[in-house]
C-alpha atoms as a PDB file:
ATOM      1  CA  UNK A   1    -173.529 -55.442-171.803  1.00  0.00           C
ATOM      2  CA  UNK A   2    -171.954 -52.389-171.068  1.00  0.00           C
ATOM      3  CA  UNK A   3    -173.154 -50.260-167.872  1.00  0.00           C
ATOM      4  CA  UNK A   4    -174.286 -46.718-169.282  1.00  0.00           C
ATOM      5  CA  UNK A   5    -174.000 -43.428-167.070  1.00  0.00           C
ATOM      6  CA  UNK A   6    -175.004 -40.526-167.918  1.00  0.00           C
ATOM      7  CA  UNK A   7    -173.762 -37.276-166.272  1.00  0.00           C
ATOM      8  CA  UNK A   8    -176.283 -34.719-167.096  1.00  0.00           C
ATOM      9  CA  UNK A   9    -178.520 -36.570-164.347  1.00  0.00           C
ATOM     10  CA  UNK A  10    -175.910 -36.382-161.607  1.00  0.00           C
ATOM     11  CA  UNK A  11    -174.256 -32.845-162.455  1.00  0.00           C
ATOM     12  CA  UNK A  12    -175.955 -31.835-159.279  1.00  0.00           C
ATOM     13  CA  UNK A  13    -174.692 -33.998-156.606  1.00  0.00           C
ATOM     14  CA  UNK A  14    -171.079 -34.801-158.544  1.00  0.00           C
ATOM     15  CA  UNK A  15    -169.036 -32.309-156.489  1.00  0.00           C
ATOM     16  CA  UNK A  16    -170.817 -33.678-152.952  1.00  0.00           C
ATOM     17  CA  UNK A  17    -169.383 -37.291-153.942  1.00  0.00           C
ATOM     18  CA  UNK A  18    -166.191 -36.632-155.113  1.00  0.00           C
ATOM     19  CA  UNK A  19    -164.993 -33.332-153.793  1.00  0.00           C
ATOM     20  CA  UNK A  20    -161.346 -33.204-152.139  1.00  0.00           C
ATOM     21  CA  UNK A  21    -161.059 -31.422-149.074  1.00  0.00           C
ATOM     22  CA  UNK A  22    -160.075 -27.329-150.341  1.00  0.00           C
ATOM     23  CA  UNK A  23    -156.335 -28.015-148.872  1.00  0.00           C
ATOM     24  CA  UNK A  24    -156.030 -30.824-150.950  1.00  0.00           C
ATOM     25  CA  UNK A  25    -157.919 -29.384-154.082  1.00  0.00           C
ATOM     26  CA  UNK A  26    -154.827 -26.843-153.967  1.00  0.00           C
ATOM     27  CA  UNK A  27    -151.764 -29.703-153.467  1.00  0.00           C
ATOM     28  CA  UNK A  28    -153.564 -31.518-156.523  1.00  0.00           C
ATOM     29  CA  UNK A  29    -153.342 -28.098-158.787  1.00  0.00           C
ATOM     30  CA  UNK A  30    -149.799 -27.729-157.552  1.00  0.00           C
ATOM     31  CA  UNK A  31    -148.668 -30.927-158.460  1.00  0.00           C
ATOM     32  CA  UNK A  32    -150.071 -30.973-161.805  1.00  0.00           C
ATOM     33  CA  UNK A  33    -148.589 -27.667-162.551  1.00  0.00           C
ATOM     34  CA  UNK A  34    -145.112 -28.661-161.563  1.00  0.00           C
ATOM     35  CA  UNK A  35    -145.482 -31.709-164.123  1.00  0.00           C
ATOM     36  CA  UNK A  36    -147.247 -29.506-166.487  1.00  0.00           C
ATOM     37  CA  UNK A  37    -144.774 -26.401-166.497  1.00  0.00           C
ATOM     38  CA  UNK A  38    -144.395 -22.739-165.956  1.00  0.00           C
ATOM     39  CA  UNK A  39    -148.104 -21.421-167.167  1.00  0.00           C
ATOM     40  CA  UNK A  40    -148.880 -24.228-169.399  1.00  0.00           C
ATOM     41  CA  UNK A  41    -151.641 -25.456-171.590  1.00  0.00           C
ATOM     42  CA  UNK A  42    -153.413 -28.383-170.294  1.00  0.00           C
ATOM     43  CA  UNK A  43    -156.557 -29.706-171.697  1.00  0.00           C
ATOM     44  CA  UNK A  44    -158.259 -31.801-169.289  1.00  0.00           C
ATOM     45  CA  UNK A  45    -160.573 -34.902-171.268  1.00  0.00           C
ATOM     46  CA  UNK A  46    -163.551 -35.414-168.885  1.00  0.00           C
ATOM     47  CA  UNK A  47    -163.219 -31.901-167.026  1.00  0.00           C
ATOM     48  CA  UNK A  48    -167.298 -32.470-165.595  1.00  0.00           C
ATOM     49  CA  UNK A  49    -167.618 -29.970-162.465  1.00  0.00           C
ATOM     50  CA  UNK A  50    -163.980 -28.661-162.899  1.00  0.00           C
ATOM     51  CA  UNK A  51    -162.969 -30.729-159.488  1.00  0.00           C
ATOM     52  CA  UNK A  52    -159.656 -30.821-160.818  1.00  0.00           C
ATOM     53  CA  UNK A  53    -159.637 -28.474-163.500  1.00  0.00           C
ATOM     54  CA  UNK A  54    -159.968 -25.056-160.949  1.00  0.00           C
ATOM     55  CA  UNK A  55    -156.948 -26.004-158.783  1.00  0.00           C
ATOM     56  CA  UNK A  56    -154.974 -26.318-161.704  1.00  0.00           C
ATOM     57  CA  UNK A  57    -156.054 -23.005-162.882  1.00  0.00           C
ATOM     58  CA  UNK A  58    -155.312 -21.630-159.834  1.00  0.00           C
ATOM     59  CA  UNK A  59    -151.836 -22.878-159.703  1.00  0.00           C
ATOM     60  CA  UNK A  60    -151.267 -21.340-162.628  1.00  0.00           C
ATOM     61  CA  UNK A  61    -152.301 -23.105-165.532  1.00  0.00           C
ATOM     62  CA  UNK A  62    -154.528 -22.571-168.588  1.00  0.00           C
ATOM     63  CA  UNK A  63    -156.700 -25.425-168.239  1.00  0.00           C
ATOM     64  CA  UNK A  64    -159.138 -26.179-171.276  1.00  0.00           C
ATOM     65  CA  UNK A  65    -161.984 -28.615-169.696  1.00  0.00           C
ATOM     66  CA  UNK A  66    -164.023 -30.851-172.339  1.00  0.00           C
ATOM     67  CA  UNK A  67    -167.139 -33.132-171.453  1.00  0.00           C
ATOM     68  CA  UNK A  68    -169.576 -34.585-173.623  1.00  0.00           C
ATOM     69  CA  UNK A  69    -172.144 -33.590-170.437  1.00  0.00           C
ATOM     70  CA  UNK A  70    -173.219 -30.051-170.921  1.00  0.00           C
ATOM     71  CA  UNK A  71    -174.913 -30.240-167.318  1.00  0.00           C
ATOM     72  CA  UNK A  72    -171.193 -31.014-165.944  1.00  0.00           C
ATOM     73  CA  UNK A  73    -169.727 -28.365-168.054  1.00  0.00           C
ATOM     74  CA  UNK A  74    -172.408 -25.627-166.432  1.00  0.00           C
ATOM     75  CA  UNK A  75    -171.123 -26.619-163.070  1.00  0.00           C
ATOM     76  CA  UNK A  76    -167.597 -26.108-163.846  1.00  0.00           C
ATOM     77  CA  UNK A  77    -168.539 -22.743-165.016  1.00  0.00           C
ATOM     78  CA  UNK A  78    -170.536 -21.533-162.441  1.00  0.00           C
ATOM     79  CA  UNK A  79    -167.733 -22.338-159.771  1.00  0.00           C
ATOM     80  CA  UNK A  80    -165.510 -20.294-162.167  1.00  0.00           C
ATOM     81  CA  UNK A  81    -164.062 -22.410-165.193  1.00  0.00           C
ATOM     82  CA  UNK A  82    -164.251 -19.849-167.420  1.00  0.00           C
ATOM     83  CA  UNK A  83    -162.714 -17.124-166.309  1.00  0.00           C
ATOM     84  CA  UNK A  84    -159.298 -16.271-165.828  1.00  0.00           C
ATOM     85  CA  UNK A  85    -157.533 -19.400-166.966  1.00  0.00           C
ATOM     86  CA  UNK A  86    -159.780 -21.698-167.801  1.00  0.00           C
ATOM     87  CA  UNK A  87    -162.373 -22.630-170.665  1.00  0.00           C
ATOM     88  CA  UNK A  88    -164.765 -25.324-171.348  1.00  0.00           C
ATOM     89  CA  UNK A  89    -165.522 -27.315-174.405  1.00  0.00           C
ATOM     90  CA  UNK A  90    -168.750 -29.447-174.853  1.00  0.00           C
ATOM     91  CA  UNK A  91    -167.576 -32.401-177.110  1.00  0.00           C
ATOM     92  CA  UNK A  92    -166.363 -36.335-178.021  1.00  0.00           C
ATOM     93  CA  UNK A  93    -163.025 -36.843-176.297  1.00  0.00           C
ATOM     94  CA  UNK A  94    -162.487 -39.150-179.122  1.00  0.00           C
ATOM     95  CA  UNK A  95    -163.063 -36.222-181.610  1.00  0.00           C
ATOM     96  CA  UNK A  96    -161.071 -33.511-180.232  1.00  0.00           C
ATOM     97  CA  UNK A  97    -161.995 -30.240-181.819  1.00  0.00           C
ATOM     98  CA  UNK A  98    -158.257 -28.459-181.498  1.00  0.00           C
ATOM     99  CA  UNK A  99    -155.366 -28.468-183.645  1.00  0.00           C
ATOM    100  CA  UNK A 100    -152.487 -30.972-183.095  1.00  0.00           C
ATOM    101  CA  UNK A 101    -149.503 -29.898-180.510  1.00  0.00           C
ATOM    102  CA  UNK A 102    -151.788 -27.465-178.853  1.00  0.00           C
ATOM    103  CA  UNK A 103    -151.066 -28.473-175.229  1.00  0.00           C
ATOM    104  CA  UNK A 104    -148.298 -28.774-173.006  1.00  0.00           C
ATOM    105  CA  UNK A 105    -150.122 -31.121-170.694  1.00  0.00           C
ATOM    106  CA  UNK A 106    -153.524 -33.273-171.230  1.00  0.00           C
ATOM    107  CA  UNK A 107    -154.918 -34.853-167.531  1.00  0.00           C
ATOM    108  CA  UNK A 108    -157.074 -37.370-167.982  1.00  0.00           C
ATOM    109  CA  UNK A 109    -158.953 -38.219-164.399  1.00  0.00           C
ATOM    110  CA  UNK A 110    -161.637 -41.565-163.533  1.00  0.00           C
ATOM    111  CA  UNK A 111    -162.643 -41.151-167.499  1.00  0.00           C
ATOM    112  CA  UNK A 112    -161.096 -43.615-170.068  1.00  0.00           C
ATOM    113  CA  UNK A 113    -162.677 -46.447-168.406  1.00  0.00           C
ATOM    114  CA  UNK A 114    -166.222 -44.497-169.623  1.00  0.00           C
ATOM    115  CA  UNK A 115    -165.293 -44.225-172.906  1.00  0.00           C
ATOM    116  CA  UNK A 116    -166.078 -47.004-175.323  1.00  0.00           C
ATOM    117  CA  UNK A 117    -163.530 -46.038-177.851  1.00  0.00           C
ATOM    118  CA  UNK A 118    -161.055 -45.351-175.284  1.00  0.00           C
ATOM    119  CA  UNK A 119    -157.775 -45.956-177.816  1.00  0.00           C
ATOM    120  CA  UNK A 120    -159.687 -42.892-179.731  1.00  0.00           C
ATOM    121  CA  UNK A 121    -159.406 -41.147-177.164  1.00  0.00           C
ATOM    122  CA  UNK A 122    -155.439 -41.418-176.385  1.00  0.00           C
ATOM    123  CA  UNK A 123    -154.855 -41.299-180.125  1.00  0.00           C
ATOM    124  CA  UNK A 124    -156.527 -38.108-180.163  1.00  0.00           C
ATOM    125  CA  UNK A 125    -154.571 -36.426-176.777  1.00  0.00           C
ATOM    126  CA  UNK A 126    -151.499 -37.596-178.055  1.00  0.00           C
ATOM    127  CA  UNK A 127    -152.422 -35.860-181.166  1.00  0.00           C
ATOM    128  CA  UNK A 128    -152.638 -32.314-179.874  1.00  0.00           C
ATOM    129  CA  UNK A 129    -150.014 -33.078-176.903  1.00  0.00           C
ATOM    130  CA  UNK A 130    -146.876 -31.508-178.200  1.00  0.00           C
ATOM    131  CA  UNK A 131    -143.700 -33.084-178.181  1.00  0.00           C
ATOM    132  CA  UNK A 132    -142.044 -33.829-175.250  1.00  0.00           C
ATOM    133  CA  UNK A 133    -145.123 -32.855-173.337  1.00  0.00           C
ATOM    134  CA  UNK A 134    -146.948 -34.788-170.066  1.00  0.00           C
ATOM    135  CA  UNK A 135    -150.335 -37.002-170.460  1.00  0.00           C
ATOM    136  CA  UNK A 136    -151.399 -37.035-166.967  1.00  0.00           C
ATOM    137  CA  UNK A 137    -153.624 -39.924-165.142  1.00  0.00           C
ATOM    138  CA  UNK A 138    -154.994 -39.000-161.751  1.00  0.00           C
ATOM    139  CA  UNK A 139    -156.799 -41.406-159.331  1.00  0.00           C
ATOM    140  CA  UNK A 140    -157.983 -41.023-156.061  1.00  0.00           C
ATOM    141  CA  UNK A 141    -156.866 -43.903-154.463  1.00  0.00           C
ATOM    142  CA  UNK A 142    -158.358 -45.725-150.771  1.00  0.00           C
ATOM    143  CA  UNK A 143    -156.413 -48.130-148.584  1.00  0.00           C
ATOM    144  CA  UNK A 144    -157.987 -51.393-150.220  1.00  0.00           C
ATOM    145  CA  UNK A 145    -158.332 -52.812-146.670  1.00  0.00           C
ATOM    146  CA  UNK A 146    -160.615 -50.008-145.411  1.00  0.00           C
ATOM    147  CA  UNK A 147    -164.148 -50.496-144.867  1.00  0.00           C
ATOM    148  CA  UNK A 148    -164.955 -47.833-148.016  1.00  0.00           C
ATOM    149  CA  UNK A 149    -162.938 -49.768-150.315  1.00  0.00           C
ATOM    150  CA  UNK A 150    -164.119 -53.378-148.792  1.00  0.00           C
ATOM    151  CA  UNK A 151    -167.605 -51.966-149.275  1.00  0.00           C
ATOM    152  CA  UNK A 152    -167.099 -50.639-152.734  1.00  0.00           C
ATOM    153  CA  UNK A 153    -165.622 -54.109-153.999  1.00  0.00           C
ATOM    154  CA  UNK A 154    -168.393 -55.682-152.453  1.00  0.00           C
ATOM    155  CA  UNK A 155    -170.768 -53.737-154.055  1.00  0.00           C
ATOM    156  CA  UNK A 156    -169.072 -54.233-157.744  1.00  0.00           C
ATOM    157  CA  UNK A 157    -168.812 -58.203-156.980  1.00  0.00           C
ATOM    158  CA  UNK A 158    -172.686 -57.811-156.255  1.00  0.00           C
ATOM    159  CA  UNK A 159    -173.913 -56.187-158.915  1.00  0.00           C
ATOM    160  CA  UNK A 160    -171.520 -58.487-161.427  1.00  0.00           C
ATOM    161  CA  UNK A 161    -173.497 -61.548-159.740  1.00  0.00           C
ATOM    162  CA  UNK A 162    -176.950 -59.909-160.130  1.00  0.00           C
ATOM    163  CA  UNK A 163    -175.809 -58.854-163.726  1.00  0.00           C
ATOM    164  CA  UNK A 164    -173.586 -61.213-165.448  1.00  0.00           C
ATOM    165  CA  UNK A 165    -172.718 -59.555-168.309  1.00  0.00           C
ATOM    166  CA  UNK A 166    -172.328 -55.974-166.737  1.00  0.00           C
ATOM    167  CA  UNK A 167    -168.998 -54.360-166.883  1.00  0.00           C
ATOM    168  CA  UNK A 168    -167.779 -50.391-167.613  1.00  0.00           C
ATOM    169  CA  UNK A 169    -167.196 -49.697-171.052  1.00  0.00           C
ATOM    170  CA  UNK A 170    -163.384 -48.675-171.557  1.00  0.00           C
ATOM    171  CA  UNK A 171    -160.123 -48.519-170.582  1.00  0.00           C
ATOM    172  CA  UNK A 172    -158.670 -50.191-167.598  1.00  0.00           C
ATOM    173  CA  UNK A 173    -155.156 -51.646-166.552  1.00  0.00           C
ATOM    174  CA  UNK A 174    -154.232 -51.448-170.575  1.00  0.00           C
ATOM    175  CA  UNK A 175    -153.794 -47.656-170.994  1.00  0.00           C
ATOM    176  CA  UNK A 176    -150.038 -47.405-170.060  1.00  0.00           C
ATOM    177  CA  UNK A 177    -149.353 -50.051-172.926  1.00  0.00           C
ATOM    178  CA  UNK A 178    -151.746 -48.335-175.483  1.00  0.00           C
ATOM    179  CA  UNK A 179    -149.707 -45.150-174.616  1.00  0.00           C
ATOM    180  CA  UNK A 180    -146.523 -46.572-175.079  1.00  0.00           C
ATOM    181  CA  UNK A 181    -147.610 -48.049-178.674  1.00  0.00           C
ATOM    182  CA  UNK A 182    -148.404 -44.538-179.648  1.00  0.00           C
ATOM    183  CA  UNK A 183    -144.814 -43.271-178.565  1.00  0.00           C
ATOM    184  CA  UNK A 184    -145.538 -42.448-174.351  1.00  0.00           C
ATOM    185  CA  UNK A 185    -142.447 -43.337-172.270  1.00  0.00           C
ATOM    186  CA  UNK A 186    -143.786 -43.617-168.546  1.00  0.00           C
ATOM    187  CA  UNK A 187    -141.875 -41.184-166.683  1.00  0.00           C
ATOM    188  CA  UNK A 188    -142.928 -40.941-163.306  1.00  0.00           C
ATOM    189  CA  UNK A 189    -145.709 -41.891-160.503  1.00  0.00           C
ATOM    190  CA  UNK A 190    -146.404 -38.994-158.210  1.00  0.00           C
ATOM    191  CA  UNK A 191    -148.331 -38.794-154.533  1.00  0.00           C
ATOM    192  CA  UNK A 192    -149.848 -35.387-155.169  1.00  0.00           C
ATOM    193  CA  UNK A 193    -151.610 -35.430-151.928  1.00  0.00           C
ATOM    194  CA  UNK A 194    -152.443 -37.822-148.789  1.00  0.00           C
ATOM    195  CA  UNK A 195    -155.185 -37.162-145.675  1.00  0.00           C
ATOM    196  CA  UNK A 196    -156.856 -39.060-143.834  1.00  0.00           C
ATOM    197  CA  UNK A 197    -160.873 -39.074-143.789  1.00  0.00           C
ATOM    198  CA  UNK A 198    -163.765 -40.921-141.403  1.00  0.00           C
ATOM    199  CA  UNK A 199    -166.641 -42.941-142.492  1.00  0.00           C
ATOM    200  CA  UNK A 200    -168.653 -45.662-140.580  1.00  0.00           C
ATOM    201  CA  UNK A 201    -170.794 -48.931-142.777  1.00  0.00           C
ATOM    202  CA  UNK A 202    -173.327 -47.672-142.062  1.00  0.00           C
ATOM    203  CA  UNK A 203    -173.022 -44.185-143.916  1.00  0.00           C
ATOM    204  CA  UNK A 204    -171.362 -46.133-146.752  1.00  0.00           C
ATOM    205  CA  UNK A 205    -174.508 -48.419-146.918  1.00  0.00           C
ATOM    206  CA  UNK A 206    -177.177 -45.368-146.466  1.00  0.00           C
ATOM    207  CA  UNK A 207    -174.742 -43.614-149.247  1.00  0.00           C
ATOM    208  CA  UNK A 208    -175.522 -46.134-151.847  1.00  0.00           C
ATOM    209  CA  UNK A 209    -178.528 -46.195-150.761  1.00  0.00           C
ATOM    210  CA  UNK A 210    -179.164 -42.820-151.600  1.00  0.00           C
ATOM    211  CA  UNK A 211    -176.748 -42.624-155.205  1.00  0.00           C
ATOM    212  CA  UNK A 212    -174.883 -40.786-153.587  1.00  0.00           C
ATOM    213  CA  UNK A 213    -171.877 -43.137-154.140  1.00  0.00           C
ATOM    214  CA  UNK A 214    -170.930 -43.233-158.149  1.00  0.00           C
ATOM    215  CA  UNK A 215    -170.829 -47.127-158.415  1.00  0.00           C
ATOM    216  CA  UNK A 216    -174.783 -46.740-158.052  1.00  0.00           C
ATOM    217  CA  UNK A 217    -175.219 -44.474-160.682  1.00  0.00           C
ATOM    218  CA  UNK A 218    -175.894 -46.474-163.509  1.00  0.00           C
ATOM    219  CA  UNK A 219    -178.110 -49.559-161.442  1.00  0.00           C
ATOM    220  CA  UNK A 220    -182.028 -49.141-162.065  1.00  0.00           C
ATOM    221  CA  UNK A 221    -184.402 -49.020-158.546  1.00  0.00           C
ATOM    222  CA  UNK A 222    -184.875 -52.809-158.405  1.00  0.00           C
ATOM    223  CA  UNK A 223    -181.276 -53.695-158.844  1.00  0.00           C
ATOM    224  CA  UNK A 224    -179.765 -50.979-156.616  1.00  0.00           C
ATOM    225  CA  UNK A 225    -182.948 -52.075-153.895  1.00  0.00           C
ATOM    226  CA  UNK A 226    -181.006 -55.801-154.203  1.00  0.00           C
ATOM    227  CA  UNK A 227    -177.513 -55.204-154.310  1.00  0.00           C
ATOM    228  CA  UNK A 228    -177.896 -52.766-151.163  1.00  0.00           C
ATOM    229  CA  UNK A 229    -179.288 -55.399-149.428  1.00  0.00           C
ATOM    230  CA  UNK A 230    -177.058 -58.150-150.200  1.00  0.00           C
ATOM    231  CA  UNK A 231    -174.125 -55.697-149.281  1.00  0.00           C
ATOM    232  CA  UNK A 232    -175.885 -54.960-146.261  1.00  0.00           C
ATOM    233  CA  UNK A 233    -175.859 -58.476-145.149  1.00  0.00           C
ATOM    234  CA  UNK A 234    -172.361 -58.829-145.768  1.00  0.00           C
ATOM    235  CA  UNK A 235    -171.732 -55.933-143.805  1.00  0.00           C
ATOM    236  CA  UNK A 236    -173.418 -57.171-140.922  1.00  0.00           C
ATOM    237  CA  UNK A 237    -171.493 -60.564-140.905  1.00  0.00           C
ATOM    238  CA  UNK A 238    -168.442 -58.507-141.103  1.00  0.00           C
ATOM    239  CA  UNK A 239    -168.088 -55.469-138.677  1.00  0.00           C
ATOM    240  CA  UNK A 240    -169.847 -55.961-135.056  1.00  0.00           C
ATOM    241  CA  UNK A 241    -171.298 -52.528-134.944  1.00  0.00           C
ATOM    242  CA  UNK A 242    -171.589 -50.906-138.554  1.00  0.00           C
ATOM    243  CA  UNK A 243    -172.146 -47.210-136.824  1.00  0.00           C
ATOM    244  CA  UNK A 244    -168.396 -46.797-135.557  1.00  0.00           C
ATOM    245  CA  UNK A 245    -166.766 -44.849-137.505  1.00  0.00           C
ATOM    246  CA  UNK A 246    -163.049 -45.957-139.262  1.00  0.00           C
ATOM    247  CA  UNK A 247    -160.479 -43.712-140.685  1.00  0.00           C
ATOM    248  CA  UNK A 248    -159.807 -44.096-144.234  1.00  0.00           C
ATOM    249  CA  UNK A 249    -156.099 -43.446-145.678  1.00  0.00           C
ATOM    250  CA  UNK A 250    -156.545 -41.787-149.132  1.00  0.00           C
ATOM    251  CA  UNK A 251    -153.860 -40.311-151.869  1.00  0.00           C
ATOM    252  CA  UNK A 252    -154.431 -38.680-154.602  1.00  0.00           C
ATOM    253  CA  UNK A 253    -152.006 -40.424-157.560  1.00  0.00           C
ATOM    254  CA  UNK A 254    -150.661 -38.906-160.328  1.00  0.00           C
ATOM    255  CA  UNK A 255    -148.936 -41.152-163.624  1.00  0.00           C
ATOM    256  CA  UNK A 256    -146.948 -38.837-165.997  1.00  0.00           C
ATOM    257  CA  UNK A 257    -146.186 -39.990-169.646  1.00  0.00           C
ATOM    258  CA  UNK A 258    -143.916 -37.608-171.639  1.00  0.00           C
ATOM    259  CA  UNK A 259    -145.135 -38.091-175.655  1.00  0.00           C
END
């Protein structure tokens, strides 16, 4: 059984969970548009809020931002998607509605693994990448041995036990070799930013808790109610006071593939 998420329900808290710091927002457009080019194209598949999308725009890009969530989509525009350089699309990132070798750059960020027909989806950005142009995968990446990360993994291994035959619906490790079958040559893996945040358990716990952590999303009241509290337990056997609060290393990764 696949875990369904849907968007529209969380359009409103999305940026609270996920923003980057603004200094970092701006590295992350900078480093996009160097891969990109000189005032490129770049169509972004899974734009939501425009968390990446704006600082790309603002580094100089026309940035095209398509979601299948039209609640995401009227967050991006409100914070400014579409003006200046940017527009948004409502649509199927497997059905792109835009003509082949339109864009210099497609950026593709925490989405194909979402996407049941993920190989649709790379057919269809390599279809209207041009020639010789970048597909982009971002991920925010945690030191695995921090307490977020230990917490998140815990919580994933939880719910997995409590649900069996739960598991996200598309892509994961196999993207780079579906890209390669369709002509992608990996090119390069960039560190477009790296800070340093603070958290303590105990936030992380009250967090998921609350949704307010993205792995929670798709778990119903009963099974979020158990899975906090069997990560809670854990949490107490491991950390001797779960209110101090840790620093947390964090990058922000960029994987260029020239089509």
């Amino acid at each position: 059984m696949s875990v369904d998420i849907s968007f529209d329900k969380i359009a409103h808290a999305y940026d609270a969970q996920r923003a980057h710091p603004p200094a970092v927002s701006r590295e992350v457009g900078a480093a996009i548009a160097r891969v990109a080019g000189e005032h490129a194209r770049v169509l972004e598949l899974g734009a939501g809020t425009g968390r990446i999308a704006l600082p790309t725009a603002a580094a100089g890009c026309t940035v095209v931002g398509i979601d299948i969530s039209l609640e995401m989509l009227r967050v991006a525009y409100q914070r400014g998607l579409q003006h200046d350089h940017g527009l948004t699309i409502q649509g199927d990132i497997t059905q792109l509605p835009l003509r082949d070798n339109a864009f210099d750059a497609v950026l593709a960020v925490h989405v194909l693994h979402l996407i049941p027909d993920w190989r649709g989806a790379l057919a269809e950005a390599m279809r209207v990448l041009r020639s010789g142009g970048a597909f982009i995968q971002g991920i925010d990446w945690r030191d695995p041995e921090s307490c977020a990360e230990r917490l998140r993994g815990k919580l994933r291994e939880t719910v997995v036990e409590l649900m069996p035959n739960a598991r996200p619906p598309g892509a994961g490790a196999a993207i780079g070799e579906e890209l390669a079958k369709l002509g992608g040559v990996t090119e390069s893996e960039i560190v477009a930013a790296e800070w340093t945040s603070h958290a303590s358990p105990a936030m992380l716990l009250a967090r998921m808790a609350q949704r307010a952590d993205a792995e929670t999303w798709a778990l119903d009241d009963t099974l979020l109610e158990e899975t906090v509290a069997r990560v809670r337990a854990w949490a107490e056997a491991t950390w001797e006071d779960l209110n101090t609060e840790q620093e947390i290393q964090q990058r922000f990764v960029l994987t260029v593939i020239r089509g």
